[in-house]
C-alpha atoms as a PDB file:
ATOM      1  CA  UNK A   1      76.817  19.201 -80.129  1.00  0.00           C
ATOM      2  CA  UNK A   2      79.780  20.988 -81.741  1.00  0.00           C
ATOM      3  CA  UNK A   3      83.283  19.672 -80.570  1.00  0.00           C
ATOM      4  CA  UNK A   4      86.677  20.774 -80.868  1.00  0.00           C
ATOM      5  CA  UNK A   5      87.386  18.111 -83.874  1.00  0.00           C
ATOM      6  CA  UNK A   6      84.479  19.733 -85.950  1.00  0.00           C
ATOM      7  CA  UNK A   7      86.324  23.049 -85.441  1.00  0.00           C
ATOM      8  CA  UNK A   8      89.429  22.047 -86.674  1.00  0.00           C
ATOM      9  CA  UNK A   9      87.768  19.919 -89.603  1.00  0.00           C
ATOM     10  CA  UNK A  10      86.188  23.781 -90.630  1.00  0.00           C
ATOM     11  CA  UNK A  11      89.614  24.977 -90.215  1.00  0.00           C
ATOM     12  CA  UNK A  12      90.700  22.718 -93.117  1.00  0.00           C
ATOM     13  CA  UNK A  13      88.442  24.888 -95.296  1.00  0.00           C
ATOM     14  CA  UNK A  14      90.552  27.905 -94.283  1.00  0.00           C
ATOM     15  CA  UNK A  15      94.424  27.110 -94.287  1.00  0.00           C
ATOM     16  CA  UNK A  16      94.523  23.358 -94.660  1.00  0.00           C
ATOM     17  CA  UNK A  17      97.336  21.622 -92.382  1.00  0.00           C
ATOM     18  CA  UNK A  18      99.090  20.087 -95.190  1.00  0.00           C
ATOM     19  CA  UNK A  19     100.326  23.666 -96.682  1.00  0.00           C
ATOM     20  CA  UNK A  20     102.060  24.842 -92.997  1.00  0.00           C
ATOM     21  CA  UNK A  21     106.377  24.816 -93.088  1.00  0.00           C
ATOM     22  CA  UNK A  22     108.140  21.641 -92.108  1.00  0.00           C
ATOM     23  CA  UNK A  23     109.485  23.737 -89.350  1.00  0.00           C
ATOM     24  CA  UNK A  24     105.931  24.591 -87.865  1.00  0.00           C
ATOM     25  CA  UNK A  25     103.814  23.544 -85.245  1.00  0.00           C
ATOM     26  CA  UNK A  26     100.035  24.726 -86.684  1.00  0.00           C
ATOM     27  CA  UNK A  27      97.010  22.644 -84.755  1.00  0.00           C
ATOM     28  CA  UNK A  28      95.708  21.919 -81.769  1.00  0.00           C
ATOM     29  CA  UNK A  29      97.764  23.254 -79.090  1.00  0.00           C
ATOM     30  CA  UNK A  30      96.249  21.996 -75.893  1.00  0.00           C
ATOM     31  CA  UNK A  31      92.997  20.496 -75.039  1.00  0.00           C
ATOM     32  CA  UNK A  32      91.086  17.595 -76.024  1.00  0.00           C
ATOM     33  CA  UNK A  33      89.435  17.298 -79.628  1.00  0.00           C
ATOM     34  CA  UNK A  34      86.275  15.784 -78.001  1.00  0.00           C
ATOM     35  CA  UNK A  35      85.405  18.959 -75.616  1.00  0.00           C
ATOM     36  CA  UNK A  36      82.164  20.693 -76.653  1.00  0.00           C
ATOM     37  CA  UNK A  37      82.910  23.818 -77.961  1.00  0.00           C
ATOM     38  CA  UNK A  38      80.228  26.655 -77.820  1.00  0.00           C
ATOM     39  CA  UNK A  39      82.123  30.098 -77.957  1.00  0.00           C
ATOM     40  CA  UNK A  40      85.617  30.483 -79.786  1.00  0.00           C
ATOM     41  CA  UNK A  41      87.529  33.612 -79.472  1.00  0.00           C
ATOM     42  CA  UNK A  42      90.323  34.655 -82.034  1.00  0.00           C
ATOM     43  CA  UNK A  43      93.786  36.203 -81.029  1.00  0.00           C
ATOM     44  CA  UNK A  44      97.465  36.822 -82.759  1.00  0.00           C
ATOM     45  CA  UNK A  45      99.183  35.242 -79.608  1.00  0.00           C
ATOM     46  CA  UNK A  46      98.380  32.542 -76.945  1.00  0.00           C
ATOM     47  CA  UNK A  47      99.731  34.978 -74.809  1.00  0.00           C
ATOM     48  CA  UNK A  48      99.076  34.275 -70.762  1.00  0.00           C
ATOM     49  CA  UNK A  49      97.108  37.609 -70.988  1.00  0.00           C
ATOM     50  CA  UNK A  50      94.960  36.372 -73.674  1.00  0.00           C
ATOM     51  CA  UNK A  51      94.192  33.151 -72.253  1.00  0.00           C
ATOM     52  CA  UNK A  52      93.021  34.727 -69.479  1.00  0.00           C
ATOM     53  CA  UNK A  53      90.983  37.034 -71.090  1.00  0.00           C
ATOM     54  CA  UNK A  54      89.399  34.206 -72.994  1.00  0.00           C
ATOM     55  CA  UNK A  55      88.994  32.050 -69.577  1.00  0.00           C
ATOM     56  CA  UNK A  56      87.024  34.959 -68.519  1.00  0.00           C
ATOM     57  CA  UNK A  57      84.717  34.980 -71.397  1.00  0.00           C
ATOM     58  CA  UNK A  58      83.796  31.461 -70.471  1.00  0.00           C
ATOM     59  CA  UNK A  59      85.574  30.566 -74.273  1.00  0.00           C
ATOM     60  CA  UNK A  60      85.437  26.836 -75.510  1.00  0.00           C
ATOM     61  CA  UNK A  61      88.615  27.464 -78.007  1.00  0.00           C
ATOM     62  CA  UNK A  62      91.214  29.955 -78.461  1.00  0.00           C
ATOM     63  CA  UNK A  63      91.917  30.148 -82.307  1.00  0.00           C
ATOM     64  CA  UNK A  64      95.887  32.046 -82.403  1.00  0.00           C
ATOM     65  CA  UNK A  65      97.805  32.530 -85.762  1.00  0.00           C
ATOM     66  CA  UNK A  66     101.504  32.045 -83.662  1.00  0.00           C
ATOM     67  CA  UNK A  67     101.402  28.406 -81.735  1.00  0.00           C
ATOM     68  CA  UNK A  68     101.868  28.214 -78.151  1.00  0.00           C
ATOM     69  CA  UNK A  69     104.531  25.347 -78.466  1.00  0.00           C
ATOM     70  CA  UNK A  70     107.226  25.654 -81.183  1.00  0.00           C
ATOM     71  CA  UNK A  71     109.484  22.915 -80.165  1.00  0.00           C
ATOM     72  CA  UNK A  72     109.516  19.498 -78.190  1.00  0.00           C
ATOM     73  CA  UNK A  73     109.057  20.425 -74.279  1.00  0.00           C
ATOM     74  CA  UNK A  74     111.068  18.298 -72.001  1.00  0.00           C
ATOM     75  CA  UNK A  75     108.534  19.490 -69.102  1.00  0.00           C
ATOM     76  CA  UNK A  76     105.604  20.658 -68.335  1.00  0.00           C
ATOM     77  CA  UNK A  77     106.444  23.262 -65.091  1.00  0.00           C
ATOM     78  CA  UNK A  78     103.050  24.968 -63.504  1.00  0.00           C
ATOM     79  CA  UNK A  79     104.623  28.009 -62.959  1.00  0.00           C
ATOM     80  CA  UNK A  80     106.781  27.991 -66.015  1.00  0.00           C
ATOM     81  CA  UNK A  81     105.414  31.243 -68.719  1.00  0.00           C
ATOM     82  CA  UNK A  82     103.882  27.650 -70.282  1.00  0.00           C
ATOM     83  CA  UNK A  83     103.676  25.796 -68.026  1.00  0.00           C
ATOM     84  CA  UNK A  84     100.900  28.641 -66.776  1.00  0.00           C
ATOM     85  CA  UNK A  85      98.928  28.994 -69.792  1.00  0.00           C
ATOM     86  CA  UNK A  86      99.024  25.029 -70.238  1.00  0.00           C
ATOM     87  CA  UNK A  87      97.643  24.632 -66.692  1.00  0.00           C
ATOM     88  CA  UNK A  88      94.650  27.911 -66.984  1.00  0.00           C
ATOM     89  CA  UNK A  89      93.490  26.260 -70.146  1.00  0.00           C
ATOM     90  CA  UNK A  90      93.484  22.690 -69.066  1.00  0.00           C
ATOM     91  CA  UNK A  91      91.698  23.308 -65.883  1.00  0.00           C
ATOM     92  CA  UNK A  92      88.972  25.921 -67.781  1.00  0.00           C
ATOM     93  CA  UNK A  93      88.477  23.437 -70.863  1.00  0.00           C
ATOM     94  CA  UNK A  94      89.653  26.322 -72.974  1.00  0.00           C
ATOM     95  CA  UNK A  95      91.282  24.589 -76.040  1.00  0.00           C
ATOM     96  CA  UNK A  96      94.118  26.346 -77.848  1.00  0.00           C
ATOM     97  CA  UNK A  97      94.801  26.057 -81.908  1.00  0.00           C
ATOM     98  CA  UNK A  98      96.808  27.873 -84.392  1.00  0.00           C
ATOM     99  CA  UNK A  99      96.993  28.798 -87.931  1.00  0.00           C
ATOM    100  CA  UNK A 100     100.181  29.525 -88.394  1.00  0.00           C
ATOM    101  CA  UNK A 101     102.287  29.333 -92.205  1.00  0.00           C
ATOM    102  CA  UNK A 102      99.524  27.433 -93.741  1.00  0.00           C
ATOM    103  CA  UNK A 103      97.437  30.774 -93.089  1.00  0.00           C
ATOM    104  CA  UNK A 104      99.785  32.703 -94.850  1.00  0.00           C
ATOM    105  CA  UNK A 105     100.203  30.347 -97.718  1.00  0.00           C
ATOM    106  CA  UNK A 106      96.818  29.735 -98.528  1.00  0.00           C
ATOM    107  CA  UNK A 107      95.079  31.402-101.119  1.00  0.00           C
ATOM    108  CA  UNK A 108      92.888  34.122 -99.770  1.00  0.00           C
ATOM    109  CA  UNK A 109      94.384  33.772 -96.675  1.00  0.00           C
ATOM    110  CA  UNK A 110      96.879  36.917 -94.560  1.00  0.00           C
ATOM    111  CA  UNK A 111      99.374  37.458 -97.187  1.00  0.00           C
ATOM    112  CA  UNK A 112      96.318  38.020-100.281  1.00  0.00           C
ATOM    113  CA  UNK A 113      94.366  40.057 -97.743  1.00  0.00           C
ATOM    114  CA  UNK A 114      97.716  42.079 -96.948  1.00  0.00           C
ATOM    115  CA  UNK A 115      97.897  43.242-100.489  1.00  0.00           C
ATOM    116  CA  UNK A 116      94.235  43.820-100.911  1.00  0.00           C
ATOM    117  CA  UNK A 117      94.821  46.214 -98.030  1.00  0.00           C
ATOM    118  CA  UNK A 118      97.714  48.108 -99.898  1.00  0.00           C
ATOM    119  CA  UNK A 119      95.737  47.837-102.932  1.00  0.00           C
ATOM    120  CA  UNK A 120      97.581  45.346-104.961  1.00  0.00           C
ATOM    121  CA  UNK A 121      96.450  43.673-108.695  1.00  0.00           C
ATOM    122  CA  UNK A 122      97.613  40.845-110.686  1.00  0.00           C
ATOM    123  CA  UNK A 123      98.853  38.766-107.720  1.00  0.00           C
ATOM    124  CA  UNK A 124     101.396  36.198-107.662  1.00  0.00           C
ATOM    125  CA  UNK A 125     103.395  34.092-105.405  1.00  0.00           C
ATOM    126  CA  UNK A 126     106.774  35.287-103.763  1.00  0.00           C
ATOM    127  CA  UNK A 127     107.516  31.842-102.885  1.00  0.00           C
ATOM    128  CA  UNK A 128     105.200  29.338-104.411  1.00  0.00           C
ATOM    129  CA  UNK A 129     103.725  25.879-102.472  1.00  0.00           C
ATOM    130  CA  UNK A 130     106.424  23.015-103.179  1.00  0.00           C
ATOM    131  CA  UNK A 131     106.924  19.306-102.382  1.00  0.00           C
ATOM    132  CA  UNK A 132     108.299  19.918 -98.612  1.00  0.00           C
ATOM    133  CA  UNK A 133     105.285  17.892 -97.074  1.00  0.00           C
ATOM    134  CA  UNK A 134     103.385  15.463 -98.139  1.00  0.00           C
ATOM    135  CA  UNK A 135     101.204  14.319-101.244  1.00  0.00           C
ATOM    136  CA  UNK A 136      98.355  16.661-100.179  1.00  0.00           C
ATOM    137  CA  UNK A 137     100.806  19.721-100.250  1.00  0.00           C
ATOM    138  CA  UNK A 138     102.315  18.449-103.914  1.00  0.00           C
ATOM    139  CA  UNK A 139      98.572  18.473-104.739  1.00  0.00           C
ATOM    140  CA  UNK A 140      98.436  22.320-103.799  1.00  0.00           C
ATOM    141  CA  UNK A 141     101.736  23.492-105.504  1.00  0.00           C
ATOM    142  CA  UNK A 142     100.823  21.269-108.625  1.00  0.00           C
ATOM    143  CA  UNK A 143      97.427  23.314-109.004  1.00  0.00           C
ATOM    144  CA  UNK A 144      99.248  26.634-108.553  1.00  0.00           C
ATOM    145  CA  UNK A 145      97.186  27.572-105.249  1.00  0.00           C
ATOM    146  CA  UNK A 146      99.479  28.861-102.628  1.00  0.00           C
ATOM    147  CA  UNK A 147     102.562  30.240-101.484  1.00  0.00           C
ATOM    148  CA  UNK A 148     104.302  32.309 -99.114  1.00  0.00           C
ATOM    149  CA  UNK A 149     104.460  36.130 -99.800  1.00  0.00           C
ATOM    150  CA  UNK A 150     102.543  37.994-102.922  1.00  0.00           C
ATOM    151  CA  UNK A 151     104.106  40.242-105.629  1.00  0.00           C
ATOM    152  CA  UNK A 152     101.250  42.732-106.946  1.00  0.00           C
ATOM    153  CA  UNK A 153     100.893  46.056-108.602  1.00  0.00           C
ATOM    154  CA  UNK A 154      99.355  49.039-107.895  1.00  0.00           C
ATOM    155  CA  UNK A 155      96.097  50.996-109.772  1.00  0.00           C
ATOM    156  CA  UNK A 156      98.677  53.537-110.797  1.00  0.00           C
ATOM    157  CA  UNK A 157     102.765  54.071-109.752  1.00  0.00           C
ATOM    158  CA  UNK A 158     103.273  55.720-106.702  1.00  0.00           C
ATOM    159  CA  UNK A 159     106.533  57.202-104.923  1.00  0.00           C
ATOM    160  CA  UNK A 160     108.267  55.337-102.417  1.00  0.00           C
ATOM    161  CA  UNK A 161     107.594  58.266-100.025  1.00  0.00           C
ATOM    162  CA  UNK A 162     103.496  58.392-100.817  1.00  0.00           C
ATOM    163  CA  UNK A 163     103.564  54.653-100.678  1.00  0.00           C
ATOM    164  CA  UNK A 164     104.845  54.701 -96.988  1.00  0.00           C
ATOM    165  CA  UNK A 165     102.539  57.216 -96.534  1.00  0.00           C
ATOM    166  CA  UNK A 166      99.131  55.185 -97.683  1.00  0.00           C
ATOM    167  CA  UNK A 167     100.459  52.512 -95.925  1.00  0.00           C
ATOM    168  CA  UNK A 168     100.790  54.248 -92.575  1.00  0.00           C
ATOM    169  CA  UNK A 169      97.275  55.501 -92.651  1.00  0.00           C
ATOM    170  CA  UNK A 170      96.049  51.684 -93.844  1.00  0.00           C
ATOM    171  CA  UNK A 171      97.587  49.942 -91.018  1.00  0.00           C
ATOM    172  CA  UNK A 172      97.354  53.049 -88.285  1.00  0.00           C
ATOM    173  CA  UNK A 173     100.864  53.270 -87.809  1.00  0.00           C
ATOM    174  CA  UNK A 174     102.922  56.138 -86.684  1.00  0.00           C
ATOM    175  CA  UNK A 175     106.172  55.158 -87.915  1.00  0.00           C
ATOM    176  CA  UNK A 176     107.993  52.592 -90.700  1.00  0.00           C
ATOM    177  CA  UNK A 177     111.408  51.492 -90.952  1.00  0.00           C
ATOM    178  CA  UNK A 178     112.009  52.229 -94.833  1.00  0.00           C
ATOM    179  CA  UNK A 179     115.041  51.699 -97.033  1.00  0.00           C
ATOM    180  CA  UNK A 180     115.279  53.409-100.621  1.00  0.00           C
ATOM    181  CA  UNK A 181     115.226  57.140-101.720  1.00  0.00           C
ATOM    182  CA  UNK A 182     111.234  58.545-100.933  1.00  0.00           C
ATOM    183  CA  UNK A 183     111.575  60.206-104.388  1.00  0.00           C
ATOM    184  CA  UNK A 184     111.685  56.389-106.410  1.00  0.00           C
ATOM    185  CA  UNK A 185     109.129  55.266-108.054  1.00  0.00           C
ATOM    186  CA  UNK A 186     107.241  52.574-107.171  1.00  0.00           C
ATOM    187  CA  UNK A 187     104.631  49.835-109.403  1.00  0.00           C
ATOM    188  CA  UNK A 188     104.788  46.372-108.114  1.00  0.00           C
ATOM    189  CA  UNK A 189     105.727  45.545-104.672  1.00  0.00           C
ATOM    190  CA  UNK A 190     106.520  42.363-103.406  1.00  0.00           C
ATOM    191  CA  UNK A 191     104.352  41.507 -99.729  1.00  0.00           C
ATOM    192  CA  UNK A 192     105.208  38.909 -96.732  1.00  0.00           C
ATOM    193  CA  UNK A 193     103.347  39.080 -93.276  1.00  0.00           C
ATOM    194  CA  UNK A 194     105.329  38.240 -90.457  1.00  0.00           C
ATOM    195  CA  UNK A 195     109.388  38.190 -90.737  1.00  0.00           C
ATOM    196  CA  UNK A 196     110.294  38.414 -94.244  1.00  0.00           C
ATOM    197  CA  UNK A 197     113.454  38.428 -94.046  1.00  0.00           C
ATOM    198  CA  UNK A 198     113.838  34.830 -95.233  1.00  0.00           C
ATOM    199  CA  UNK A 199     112.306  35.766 -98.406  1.00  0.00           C
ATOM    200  CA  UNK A 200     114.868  38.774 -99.169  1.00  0.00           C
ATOM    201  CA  UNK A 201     116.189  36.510-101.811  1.00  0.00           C
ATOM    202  CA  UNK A 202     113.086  35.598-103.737  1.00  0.00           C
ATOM    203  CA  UNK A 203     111.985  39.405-103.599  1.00  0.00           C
ATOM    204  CA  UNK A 204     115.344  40.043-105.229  1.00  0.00           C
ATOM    205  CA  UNK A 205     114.807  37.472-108.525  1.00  0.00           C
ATOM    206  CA  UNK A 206     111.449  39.601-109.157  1.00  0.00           C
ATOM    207  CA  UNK A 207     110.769  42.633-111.037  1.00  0.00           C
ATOM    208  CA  UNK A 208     109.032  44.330-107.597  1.00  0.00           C
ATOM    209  CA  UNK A 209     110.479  48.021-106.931  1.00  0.00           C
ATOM    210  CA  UNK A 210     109.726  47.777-103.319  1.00  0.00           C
ATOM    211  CA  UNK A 211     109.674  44.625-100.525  1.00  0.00           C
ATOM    212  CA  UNK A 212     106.637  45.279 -97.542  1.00  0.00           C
ATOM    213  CA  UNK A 213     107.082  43.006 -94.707  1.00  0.00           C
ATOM    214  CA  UNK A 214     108.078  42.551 -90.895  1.00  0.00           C
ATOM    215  CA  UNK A 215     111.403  42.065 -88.944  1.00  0.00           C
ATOM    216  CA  UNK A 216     113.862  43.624 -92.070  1.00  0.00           C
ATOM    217  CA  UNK A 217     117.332  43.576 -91.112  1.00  0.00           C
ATOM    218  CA  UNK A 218     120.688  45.629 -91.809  1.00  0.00           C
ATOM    219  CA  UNK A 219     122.314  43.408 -94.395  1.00  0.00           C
ATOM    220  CA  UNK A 220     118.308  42.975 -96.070  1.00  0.00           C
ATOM    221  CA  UNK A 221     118.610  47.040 -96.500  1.00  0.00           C
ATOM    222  CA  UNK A 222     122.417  46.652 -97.973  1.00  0.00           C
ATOM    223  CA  UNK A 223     121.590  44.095-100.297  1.00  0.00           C
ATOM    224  CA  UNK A 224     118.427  46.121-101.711  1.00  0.00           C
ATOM    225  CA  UNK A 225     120.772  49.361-101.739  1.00  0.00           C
ATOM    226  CA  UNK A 226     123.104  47.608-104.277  1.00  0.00           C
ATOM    227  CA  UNK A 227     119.939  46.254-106.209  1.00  0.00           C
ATOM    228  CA  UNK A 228     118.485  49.756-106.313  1.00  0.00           C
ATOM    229  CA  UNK A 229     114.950  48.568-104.379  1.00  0.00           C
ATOM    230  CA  UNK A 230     113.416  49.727-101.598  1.00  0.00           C
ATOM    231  CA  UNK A 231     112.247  47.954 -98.404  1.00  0.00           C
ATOM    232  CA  UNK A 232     109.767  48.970 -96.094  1.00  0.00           C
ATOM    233  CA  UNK A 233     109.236  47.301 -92.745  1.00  0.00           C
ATOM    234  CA  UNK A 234     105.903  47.436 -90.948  1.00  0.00           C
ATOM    235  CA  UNK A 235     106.782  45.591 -87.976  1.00  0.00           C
ATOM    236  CA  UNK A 236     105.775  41.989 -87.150  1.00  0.00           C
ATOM    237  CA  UNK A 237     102.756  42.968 -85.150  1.00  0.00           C
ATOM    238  CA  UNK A 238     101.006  45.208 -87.646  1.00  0.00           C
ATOM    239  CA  UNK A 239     101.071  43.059 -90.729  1.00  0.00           C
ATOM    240  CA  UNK A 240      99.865  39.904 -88.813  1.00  0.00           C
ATOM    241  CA  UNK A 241      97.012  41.031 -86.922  1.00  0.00           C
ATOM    242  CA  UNK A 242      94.595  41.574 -89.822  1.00  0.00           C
ATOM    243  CA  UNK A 243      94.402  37.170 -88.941  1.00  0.00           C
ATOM    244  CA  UNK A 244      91.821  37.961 -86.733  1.00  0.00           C
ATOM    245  CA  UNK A 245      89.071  39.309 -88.509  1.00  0.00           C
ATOM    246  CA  UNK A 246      89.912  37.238 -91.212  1.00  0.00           C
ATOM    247  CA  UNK A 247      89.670  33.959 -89.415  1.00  0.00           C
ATOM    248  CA  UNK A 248      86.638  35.274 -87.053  1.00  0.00           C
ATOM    249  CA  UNK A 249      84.943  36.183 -89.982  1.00  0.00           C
ATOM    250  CA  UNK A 250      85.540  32.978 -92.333  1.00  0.00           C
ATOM    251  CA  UNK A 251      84.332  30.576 -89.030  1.00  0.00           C
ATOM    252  CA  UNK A 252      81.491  32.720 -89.281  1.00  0.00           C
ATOM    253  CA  UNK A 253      80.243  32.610 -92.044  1.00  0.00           C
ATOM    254  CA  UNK A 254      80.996  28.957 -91.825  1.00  0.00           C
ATOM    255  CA  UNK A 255      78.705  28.450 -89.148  1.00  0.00           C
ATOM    256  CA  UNK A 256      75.771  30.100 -90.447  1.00  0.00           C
ATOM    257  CA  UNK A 257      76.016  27.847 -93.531  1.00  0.00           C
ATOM    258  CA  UNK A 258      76.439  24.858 -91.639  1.00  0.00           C
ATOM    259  CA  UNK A 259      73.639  26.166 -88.888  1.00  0.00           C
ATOM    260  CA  UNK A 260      76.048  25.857 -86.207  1.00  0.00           C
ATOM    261  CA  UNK A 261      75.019  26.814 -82.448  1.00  0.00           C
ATOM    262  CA  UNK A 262      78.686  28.332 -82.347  1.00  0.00           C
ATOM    263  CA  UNK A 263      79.700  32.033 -81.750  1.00  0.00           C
ATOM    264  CA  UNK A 264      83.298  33.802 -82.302  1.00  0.00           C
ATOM    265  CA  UNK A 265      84.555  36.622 -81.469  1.00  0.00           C
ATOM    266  CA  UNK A 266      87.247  38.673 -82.294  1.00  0.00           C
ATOM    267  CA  UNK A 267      89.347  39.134 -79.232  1.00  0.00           C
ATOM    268  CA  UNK A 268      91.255  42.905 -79.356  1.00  0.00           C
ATOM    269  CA  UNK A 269      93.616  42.641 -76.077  1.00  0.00           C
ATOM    270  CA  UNK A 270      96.872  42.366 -77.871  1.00  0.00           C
ATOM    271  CA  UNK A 271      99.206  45.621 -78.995  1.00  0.00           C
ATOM    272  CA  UNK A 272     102.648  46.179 -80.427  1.00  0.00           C
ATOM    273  CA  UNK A 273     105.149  44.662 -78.155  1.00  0.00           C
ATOM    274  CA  UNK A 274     107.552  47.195 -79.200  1.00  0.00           C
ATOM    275  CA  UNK A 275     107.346  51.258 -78.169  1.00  0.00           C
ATOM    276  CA  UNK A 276     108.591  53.803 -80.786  1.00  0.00           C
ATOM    277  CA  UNK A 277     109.716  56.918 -79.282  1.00  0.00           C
END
């Protein structure tokens, strides 16, 4: 019988603990590590419509990339937005775990398949792996592994304006947020999932022409107009939710190599948040 703890032992293979920000809360959410587990379902958010969703699939675990607790909880209120998911997944045995940063740091994890996706060669780190965790995370950053963010190039240069447009059609998107002139040209571009705006200043020490990424800000597009770069912001949603195939499709392969009686679906419930009009 396959339990929760074998799950998260697989999910080592994938984006190992040790490589997720000091500020994070990847792991086991909710739930017991000793429940069987027999059908897993993969979403972007632990969201109470998801874990209702998955409830009704009769799902053992609910595998999210954002965690459903960030910070210490004083309480534990039933009919709290928490409180509610906490008490549906308790009382259906549905257990809840996340892969947050230490899926986007790994190697071959969200931010390598975000730049396959736009195309993207000679990758390196925007932010490599350092010493903020433990020995097992030194261990990564000493062997060069992983990092936060990618800086590629593409095939052949490309326009800031064609760029946008290749990466609209990629993603299905019907707008960007963009900062730069759509005439400038464009070779290696620097890639975050998520909210890159922490890594504006790391994008600025490399040679990239152009910074892809989620949740830009004003002052991000000022600084790049005095650097003469580009920025162009895909939204938080759209560069994130690639995590699902990508993790359904790793545990699967996982379990037909291991000969697992486990199935996993990808769960497609979740949309933009935000409405562009």
């Amino acid at each position: 019988m396959t339990i929760v703890n074998d799950i998260i032992a697989l999910m080592e293979s994938v984006a190992p603990q040790s490589l997720a920000e000091s500020w994070d809360n990847s792991g086991l959410q909710c739930g017991s590590r000793t429940w069987p587990v027999k059908h897993i379902v993969v979403a972007l958010d632990p969201s109470l419509s998801v874990v209702k969703t998955a409830c009704e699939k009769k799902a053992d675990l609910l595998i999210t990339h954002h965690p459903l607790i960030f910070q210490a909880i004083k309480n534990i209120i039933l009919d709290s937005p928490v409180g509610e998911i906490i008490d549906l997944s308790i009382r259906n045995r549905l257990a809840i775990f996340s892969a947050h940063t230490n899926l986007d740091s790994v190697k071959g994890g969200l931010n390598d398949l975000f730049a396959e996706k736009l195309g993207l060669r000679n990758l390196n780190f925007l932010e490599p792996a350092t010493e903020i965790a433990d020995g097992a995370h030194l261990l990564h950053a000493i062997e060069g592994q992983h990092g936060l963010g990618r800086v590629g190039e593409l095939a052949s240069p490309s326009s800031l304006g064609a760029l946008a447009e290749t990466i609209k059609k990629t993603f299905g998107l019907a707008t960007l947020k963009i900062s730069g002139s759509l005439n400038m040209p464009v070779k290696k571009i620097a890639v975050c999932t998520g909210s890159g705006s922490g890594l504006m200043k790391q994008f600025l020490s490399t040679d990239a022409d152009v910074y892809v990424s989620g949740d830009l800000k004003f002052h991000d597009a000022k600084d790049v107009e005095t650097h003469h770069r580009a920025l162009i912001d895909v939204g938080h949603f759209a560069s994130e939710q690639l995590m699902i195939d990508l993790i359904a499709g790793r545990l699967a392969t996982r379990f037909k190599e291991k000969d697992l009686d486990v199935t996993v679906e990808a769960l497609r419930v979740e949309s933009d948040p935000f409405q562009y009009i």
